[in-house]
N, C-alpha and C. Protein backbone atom coordinates (compact mmCIF):
# COMPACT_ATOMS: atom_id res chain seq x y z
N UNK A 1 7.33 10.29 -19.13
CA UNK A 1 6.39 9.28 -18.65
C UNK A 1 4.99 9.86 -18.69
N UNK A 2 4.25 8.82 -19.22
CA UNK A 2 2.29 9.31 -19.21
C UNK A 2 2.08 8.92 -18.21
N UNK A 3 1.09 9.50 -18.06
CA UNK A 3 0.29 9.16 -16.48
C UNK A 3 -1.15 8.00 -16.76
N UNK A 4 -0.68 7.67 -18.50
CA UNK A 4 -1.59 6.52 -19.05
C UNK A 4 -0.51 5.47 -19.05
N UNK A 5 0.70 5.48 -18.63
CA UNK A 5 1.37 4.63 -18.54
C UNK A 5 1.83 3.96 -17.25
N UNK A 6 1.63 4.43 -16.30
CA UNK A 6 1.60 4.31 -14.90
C UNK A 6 1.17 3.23 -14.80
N UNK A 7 1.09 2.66 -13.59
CA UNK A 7 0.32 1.99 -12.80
C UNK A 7 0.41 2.20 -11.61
N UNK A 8 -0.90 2.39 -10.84
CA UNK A 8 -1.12 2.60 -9.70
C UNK A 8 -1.81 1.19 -8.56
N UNK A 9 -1.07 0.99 -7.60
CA UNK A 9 -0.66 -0.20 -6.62
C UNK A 9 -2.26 1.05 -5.80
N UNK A 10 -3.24 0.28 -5.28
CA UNK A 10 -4.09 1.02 -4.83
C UNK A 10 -4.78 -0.37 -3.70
N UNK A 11 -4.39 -0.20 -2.22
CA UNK A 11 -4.64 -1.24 -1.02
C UNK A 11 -5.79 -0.58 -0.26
N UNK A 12 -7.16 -0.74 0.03
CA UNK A 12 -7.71 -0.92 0.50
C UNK A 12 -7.81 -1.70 2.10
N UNK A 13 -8.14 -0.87 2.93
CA UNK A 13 -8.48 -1.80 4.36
C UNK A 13 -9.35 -1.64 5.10
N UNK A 14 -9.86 -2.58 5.97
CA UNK A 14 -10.79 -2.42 6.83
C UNK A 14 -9.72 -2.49 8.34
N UNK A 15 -9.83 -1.29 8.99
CA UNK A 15 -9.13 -1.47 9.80
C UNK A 15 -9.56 -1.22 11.37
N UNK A 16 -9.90 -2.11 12.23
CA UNK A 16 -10.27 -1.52 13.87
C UNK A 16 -9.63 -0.32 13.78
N UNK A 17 -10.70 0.05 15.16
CA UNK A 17 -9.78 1.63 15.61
C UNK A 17 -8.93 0.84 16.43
N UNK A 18 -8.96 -0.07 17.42
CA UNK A 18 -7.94 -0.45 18.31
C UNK A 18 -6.73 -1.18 17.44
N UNK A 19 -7.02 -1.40 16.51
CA UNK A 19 -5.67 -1.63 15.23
C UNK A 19 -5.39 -0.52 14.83
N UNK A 20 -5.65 0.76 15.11
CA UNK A 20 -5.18 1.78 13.58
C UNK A 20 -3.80 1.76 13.85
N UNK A 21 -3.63 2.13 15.32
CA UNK A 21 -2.21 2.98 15.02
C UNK A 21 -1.24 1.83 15.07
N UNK A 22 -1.41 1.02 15.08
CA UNK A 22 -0.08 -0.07 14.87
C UNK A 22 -0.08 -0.38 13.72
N UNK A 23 -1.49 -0.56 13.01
CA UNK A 23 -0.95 -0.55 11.32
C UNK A 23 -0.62 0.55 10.66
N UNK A 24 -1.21 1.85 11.02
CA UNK A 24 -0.37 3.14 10.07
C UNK A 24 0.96 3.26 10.76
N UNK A 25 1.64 2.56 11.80
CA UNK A 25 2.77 2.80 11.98
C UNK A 25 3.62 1.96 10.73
N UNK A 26 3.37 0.50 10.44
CA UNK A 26 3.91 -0.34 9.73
C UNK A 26 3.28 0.02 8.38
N UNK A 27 2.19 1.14 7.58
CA UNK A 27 1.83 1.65 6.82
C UNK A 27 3.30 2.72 6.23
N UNK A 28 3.33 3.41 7.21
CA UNK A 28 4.15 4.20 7.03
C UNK A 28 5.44 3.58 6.90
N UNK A 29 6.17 2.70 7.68
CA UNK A 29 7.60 2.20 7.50
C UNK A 29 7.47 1.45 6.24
N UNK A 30 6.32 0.95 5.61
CA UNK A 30 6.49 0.27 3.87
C UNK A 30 6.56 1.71 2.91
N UNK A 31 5.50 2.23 3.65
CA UNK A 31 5.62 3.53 2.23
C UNK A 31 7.35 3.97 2.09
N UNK A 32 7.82 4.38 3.36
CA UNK A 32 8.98 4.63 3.70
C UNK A 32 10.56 3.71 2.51
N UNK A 33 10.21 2.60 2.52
CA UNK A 33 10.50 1.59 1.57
C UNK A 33 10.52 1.82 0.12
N UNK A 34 9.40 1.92 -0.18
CA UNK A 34 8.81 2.44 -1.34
C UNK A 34 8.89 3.62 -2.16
N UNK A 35 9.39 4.61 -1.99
CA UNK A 35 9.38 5.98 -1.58
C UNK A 35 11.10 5.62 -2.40
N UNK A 36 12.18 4.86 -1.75
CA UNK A 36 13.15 5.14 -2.26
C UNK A 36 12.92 3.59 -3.41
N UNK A 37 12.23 3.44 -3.96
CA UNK A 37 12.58 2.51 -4.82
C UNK A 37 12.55 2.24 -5.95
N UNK A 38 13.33 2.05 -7.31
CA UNK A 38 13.37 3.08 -8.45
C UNK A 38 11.82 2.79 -8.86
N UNK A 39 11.46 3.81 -9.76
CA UNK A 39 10.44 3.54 -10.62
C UNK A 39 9.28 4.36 -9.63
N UNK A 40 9.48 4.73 -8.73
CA UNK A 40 8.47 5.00 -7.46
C UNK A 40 7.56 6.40 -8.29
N UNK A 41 6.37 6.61 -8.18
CA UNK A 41 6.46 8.02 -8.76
C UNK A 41 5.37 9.00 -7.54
N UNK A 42 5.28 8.35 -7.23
CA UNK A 42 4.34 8.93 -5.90
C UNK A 42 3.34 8.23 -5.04
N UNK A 43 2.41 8.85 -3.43
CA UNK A 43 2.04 8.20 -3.15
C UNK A 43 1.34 9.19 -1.90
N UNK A 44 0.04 8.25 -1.44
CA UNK A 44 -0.79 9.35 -0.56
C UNK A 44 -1.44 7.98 0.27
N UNK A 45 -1.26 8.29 1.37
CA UNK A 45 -1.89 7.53 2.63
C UNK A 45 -3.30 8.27 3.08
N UNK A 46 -4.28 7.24 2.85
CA UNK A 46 -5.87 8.22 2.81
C UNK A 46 -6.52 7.35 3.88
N UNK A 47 -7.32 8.35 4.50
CA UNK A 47 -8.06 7.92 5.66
C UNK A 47 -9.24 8.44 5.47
N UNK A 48 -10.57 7.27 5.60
CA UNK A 48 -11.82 8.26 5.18
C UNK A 48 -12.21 9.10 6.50
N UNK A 49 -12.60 10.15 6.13
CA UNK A 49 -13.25 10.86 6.94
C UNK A 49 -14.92 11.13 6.95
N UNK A 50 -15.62 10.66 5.97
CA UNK A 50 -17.06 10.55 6.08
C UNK A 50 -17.81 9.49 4.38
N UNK A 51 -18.46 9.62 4.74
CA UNK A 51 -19.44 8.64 3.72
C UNK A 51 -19.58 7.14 4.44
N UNK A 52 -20.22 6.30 3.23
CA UNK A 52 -20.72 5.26 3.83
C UNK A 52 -19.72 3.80 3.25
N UNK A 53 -18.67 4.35 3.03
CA UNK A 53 -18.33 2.99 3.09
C UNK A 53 -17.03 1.99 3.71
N UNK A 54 -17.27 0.85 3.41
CA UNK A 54 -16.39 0.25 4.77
C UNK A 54 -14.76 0.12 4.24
N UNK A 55 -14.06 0.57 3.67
CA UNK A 55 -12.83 0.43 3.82
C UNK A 55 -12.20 2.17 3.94
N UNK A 56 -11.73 2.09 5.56
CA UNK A 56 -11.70 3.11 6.18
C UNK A 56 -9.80 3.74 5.96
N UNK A 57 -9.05 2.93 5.27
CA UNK A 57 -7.69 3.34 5.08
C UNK A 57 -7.57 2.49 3.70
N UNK A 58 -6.85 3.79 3.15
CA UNK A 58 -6.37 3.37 1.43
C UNK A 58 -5.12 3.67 1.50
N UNK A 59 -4.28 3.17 0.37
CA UNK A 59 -2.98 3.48 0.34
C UNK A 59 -2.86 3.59 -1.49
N UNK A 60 -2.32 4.75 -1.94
CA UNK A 60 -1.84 4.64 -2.95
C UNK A 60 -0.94 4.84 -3.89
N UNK A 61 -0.01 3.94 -4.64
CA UNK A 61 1.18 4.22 -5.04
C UNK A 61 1.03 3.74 -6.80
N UNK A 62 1.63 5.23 -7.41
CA UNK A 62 1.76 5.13 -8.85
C UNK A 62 3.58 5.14 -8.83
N UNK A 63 3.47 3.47 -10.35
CA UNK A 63 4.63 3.48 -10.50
C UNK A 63 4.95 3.58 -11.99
N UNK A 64 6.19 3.77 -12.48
CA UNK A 64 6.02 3.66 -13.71
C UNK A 64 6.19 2.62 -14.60
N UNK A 65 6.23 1.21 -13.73
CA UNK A 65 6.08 0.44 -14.72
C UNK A 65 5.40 -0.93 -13.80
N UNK A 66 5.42 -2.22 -13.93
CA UNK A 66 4.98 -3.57 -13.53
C UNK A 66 6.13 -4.01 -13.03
N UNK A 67 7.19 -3.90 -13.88
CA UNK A 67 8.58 -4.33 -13.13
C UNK A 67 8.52 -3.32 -12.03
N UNK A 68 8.73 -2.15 -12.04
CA UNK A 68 9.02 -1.67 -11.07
C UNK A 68 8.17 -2.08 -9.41
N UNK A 69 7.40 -2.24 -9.65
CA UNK A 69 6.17 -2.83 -8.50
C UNK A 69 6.85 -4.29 -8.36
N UNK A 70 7.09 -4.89 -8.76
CA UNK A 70 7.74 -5.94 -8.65
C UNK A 70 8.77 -6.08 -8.00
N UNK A 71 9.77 -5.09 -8.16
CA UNK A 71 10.89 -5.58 -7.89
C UNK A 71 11.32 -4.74 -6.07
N UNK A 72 9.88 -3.71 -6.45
CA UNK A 72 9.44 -3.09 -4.82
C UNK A 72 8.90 -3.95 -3.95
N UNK A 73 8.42 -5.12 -4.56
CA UNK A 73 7.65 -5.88 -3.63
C UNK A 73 8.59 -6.94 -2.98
N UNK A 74 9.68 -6.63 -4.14
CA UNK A 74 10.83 -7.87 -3.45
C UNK A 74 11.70 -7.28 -1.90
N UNK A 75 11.74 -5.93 -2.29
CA UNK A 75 12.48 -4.81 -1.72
C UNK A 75 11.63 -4.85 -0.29
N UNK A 76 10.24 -4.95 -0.58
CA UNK A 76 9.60 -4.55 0.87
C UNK A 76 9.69 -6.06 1.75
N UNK A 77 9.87 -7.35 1.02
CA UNK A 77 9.86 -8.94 1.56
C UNK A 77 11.07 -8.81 1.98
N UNK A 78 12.13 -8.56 1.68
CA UNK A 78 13.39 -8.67 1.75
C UNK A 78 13.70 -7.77 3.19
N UNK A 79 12.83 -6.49 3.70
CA UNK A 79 12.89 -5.90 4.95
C UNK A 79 12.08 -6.74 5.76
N UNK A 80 11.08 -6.84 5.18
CA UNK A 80 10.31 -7.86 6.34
C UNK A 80 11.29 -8.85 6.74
N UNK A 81 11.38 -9.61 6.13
CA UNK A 81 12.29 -11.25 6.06
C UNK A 81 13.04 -10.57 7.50
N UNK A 82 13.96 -9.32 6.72
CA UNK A 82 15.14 -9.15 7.85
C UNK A 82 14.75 -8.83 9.21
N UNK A 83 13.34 -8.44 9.29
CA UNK A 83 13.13 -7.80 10.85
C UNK A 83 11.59 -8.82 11.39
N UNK A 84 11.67 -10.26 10.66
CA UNK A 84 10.92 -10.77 11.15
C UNK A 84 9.43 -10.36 11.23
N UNK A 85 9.27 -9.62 10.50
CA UNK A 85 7.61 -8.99 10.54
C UNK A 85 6.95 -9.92 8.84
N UNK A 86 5.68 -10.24 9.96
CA UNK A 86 5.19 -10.97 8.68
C UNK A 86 3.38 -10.47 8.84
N UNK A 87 3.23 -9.61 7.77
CA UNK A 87 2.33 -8.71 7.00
C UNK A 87 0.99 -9.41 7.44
N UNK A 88 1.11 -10.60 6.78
CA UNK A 88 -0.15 -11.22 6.35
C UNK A 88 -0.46 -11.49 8.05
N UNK A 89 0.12 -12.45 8.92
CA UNK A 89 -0.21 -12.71 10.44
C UNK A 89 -0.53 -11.15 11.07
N UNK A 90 0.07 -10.35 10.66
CA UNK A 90 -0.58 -8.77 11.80
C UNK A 90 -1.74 -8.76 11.23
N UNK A 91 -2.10 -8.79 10.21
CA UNK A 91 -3.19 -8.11 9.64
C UNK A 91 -4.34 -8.87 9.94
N UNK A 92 -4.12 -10.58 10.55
CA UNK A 92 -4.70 -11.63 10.68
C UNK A 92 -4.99 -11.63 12.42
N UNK A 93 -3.89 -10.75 13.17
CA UNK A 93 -4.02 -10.48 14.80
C UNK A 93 -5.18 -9.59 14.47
N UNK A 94 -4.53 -8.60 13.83
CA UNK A 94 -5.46 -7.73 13.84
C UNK A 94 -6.49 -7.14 14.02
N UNK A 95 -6.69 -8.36 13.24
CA UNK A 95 -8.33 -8.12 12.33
C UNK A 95 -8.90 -7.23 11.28
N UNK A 96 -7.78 -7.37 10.22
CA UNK A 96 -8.08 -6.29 9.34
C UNK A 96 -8.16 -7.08 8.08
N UNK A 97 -9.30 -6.47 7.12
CA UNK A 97 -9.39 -7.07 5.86
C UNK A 97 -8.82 -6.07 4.77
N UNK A 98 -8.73 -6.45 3.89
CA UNK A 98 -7.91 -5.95 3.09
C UNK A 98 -7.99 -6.31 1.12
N UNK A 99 -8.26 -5.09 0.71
CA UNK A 99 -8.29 -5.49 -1.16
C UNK A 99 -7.18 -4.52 -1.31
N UNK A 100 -6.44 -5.49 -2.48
CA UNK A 100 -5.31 -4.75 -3.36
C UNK A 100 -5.35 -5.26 -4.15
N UNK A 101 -5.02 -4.41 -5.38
CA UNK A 101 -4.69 -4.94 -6.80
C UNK A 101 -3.81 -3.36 -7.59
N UNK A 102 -3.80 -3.77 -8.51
CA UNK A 102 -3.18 -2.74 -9.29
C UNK A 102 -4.03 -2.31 -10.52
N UNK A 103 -3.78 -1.17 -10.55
CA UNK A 103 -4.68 -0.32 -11.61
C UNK A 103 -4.29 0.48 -12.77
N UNK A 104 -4.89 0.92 -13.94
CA UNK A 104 -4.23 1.75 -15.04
C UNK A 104 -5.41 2.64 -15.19
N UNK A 105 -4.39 3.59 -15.58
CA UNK A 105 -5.64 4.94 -16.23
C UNK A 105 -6.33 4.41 -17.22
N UNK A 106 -7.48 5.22 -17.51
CA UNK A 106 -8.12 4.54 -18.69
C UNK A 106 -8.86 5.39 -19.45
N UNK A 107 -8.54 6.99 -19.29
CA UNK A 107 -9.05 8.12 -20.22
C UNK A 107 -9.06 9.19 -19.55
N UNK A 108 -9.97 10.28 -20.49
CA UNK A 108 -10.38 11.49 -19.86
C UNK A 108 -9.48 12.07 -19.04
């Protein structure tokens, strides 16, 4: 596998401090998910520690393919579903904003 073939799942957040630790708890139980799910190829939970800008928790996961992200995303709905946790409403208690998309290498 290239690492020009990857794709990397890369989430952005704006997160209160009086939100952090309930979302890096549910941060961590998806990575946790993810982690065993084929195609997975790694992944780093980042917290800024200085500069100027506003999305203060990143999450990032390289996979090796589109299916594979896919069929993780079914994997992570399919735990939610079962334990009644719904992503989008915490993040909406919260008060946390949030960019994700997915990304590819692109040289150098």
């Amino acid at each position: 596998m290239s690492a020009n073939t990857t794709i990397f799942r890369i989430d952005k957040f704006v997160v209160p401090q009086a939100a952090r630790e309930e979302f890096l708890q549910r941060v961590r139980e998806t990575h946790e998910i993810l982690c065993r799910q084929p195609g997975f190829v790694r992944d780093a939970l980042l917290e800024q520690i200085s500069g100027p800008g506003r999305f203060n928790i990143v999450t990032v996961v390289e996979w090796e393919s589109q299916a594979a992200i896919d069929a993780a995303r079914a994997a992570v709905e399919a735990a939610c579903a079962a334990t009644g946790f719904n992503p989008l409403e915490t993040m909406q208690r919260l008060g946390i904003e949030a960019d994700m998309a997915n990304y590819r290498h692109f040289g150098a």
